[in-house]
N, C-alpha and C. Protein backbone atom coordinates (compact mmCIF):
# COMPACT_ATOMS: atom_id res chain seq x y z
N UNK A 1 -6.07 5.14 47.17
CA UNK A 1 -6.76 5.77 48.28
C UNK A 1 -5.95 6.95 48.83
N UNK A 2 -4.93 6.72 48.65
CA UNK A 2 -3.71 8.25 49.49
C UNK A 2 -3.95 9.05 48.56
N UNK A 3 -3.74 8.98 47.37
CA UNK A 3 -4.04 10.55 46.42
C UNK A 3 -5.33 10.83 46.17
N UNK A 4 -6.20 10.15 46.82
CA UNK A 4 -7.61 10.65 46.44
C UNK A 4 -7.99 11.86 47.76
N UNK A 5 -7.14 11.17 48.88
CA UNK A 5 -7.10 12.14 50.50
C UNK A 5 -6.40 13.22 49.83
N UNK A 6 -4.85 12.89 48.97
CA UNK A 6 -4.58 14.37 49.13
C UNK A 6 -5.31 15.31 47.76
N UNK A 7 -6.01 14.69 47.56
CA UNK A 7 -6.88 16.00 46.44
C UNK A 7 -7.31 17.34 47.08
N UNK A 8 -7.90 17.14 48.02
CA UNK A 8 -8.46 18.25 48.60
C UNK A 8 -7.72 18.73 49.92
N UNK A 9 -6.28 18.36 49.81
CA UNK A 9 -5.27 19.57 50.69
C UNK A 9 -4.43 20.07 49.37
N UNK A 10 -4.30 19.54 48.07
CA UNK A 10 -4.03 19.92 46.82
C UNK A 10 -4.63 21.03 46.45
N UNK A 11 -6.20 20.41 46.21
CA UNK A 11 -7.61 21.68 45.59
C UNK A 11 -7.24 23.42 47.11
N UNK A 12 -7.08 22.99 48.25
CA UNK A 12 -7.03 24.00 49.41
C UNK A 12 -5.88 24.96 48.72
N UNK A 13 -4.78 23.95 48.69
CA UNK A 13 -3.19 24.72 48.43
C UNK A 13 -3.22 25.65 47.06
N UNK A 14 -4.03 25.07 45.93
CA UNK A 14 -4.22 25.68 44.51
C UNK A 14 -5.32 26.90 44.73
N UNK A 15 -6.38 26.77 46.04
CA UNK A 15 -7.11 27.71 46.32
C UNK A 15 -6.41 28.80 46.76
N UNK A 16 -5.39 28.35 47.57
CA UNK A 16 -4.96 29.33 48.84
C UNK A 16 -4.02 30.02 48.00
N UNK A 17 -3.37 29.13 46.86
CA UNK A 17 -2.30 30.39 46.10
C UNK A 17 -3.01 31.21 45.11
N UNK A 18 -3.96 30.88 44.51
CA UNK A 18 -4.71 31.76 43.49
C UNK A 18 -4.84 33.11 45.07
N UNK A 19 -5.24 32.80 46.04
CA UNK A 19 -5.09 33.50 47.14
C UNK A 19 -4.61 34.54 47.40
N UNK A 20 -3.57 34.17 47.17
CA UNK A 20 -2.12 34.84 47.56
C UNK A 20 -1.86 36.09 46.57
N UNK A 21 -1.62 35.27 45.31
CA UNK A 21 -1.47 35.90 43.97
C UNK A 21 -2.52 36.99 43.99
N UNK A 22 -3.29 36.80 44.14
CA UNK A 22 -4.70 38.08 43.84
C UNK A 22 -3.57 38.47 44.56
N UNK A 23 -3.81 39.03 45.98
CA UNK A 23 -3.51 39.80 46.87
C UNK A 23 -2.28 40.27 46.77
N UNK A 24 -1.38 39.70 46.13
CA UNK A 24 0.07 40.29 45.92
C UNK A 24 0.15 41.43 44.64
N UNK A 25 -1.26 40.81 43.60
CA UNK A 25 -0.70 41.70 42.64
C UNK A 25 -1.80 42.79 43.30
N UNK A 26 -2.57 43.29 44.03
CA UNK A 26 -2.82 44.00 44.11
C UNK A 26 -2.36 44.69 44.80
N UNK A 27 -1.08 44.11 46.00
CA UNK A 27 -0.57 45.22 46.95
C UNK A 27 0.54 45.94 46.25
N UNK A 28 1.04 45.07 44.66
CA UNK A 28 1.75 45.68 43.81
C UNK A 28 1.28 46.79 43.20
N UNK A 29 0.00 46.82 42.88
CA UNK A 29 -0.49 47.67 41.99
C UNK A 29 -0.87 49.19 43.31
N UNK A 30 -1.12 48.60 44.34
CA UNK A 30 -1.13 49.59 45.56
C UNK A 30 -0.26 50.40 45.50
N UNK A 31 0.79 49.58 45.71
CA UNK A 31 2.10 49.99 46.03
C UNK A 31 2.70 51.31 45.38
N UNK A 32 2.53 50.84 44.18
CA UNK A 32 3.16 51.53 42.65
C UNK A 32 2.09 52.69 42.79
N UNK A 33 1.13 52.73 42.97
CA UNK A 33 -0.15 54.05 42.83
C UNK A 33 0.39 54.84 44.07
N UNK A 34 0.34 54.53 44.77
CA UNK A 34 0.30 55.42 46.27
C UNK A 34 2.04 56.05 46.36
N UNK A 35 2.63 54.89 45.76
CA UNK A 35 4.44 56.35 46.11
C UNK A 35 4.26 56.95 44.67
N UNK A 36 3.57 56.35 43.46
CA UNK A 36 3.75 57.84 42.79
C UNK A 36 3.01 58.80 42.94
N UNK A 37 1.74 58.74 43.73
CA UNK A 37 0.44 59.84 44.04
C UNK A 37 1.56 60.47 45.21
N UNK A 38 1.75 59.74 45.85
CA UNK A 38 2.95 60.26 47.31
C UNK A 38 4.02 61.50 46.57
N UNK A 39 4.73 61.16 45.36
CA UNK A 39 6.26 61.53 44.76
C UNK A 39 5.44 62.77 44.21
N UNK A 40 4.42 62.67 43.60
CA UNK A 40 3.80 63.70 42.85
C UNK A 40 3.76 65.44 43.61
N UNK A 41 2.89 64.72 45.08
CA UNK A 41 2.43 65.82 45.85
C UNK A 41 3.73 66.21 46.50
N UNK A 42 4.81 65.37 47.09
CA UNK A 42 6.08 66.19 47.10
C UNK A 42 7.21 66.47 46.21
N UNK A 43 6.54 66.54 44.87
CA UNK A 43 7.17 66.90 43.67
C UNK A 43 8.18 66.61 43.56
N UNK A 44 8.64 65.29 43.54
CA UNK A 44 9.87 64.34 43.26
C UNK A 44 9.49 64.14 42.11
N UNK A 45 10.61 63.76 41.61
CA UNK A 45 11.10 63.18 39.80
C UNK A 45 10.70 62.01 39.94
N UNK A 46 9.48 61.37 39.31
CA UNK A 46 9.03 60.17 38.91
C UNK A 46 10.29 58.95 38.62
N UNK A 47 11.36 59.70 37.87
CA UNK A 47 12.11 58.81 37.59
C UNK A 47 13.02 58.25 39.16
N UNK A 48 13.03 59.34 39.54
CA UNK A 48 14.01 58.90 41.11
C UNK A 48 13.23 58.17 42.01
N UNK A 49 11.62 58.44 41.92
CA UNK A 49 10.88 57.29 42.72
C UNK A 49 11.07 56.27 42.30
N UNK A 50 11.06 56.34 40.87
CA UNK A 50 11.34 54.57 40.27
C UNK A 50 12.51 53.59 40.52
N UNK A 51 13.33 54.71 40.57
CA UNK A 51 14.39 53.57 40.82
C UNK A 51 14.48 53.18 42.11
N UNK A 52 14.04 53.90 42.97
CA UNK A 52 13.97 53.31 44.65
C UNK A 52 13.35 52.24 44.90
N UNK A 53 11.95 52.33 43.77
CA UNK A 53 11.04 51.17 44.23
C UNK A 53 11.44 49.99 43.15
N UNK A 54 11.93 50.21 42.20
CA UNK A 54 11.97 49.13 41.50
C UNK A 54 12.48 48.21 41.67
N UNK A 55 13.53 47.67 42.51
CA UNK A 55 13.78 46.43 43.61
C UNK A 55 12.57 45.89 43.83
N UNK A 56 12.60 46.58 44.69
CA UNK A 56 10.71 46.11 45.33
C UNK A 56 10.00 45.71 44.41
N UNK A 57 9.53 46.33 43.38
CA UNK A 57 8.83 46.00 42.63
C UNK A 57 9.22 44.38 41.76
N UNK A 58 10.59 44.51 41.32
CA UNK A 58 11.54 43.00 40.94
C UNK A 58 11.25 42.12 41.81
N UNK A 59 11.24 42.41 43.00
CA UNK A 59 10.93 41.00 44.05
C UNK A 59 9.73 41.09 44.16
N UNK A 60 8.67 41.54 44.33
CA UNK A 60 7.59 41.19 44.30
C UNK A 60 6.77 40.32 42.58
N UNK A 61 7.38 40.96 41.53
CA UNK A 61 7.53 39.77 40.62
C UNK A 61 7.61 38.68 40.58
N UNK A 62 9.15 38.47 40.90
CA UNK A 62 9.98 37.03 41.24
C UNK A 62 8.73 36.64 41.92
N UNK A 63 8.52 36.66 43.33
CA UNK A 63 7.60 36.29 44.24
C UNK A 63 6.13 35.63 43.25
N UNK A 64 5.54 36.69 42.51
CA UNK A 64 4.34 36.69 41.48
C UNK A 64 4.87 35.14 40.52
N UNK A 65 6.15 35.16 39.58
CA UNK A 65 6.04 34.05 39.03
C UNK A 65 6.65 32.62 40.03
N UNK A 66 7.03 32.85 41.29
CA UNK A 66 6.73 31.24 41.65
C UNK A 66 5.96 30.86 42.23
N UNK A 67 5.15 31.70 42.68
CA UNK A 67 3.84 31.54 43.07
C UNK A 67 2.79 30.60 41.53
N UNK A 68 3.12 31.37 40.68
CA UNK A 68 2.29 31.35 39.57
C UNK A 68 3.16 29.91 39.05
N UNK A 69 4.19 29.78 39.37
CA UNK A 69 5.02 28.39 38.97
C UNK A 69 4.14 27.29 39.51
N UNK A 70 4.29 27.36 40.94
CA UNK A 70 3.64 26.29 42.05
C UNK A 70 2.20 26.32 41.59
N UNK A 71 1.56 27.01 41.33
CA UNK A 71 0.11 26.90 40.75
C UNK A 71 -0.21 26.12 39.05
N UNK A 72 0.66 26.45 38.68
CA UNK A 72 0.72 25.70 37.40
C UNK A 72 0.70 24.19 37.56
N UNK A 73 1.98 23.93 38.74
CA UNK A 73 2.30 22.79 38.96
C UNK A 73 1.30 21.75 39.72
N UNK A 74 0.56 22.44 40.38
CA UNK A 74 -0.39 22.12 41.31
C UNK A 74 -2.10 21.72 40.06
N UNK A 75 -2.07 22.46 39.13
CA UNK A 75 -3.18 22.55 38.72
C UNK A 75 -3.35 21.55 37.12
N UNK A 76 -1.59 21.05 37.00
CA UNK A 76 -1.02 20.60 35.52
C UNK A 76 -1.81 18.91 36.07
């Protein structure tokens, strides 16, 4: 009877990270469009934007696969 209650704060949590994930990879993909449309128009070296953001970009990864960990785990 207890794991049948927690199915559906399970099914919520596996909802809420598929959730998440959308929304992260798209503020990644935001992200990455808008400082190079940004670097372009003030004619910065693509390569020097990259390396500024690419931290950012590494942690928002990391972030992407444990998210995508906990969802696996949640859904295995």
């Amino acid at each position: 009877m207890t794991q049948a209650s927690e199915n559906p704060t399970l099914q919520a949590t596996a909802e809420e990270l598929s959730e998440v994930i959308t929304e992260l990879e798209q503020y990644r993909e935001r992200l990455l469009n808008d400082t190079i449309e940004t670097a372009k128009r003030a004619k910065l070296m693509k390569a020097a934007v990259m390396a500024q953001l690419e931290p950012e970009l590494a942690h928002i990864d990391a972030t992407l696969a444990q998210l995508r960990q906990q969802q696996a785990n949640l859904t295995a």
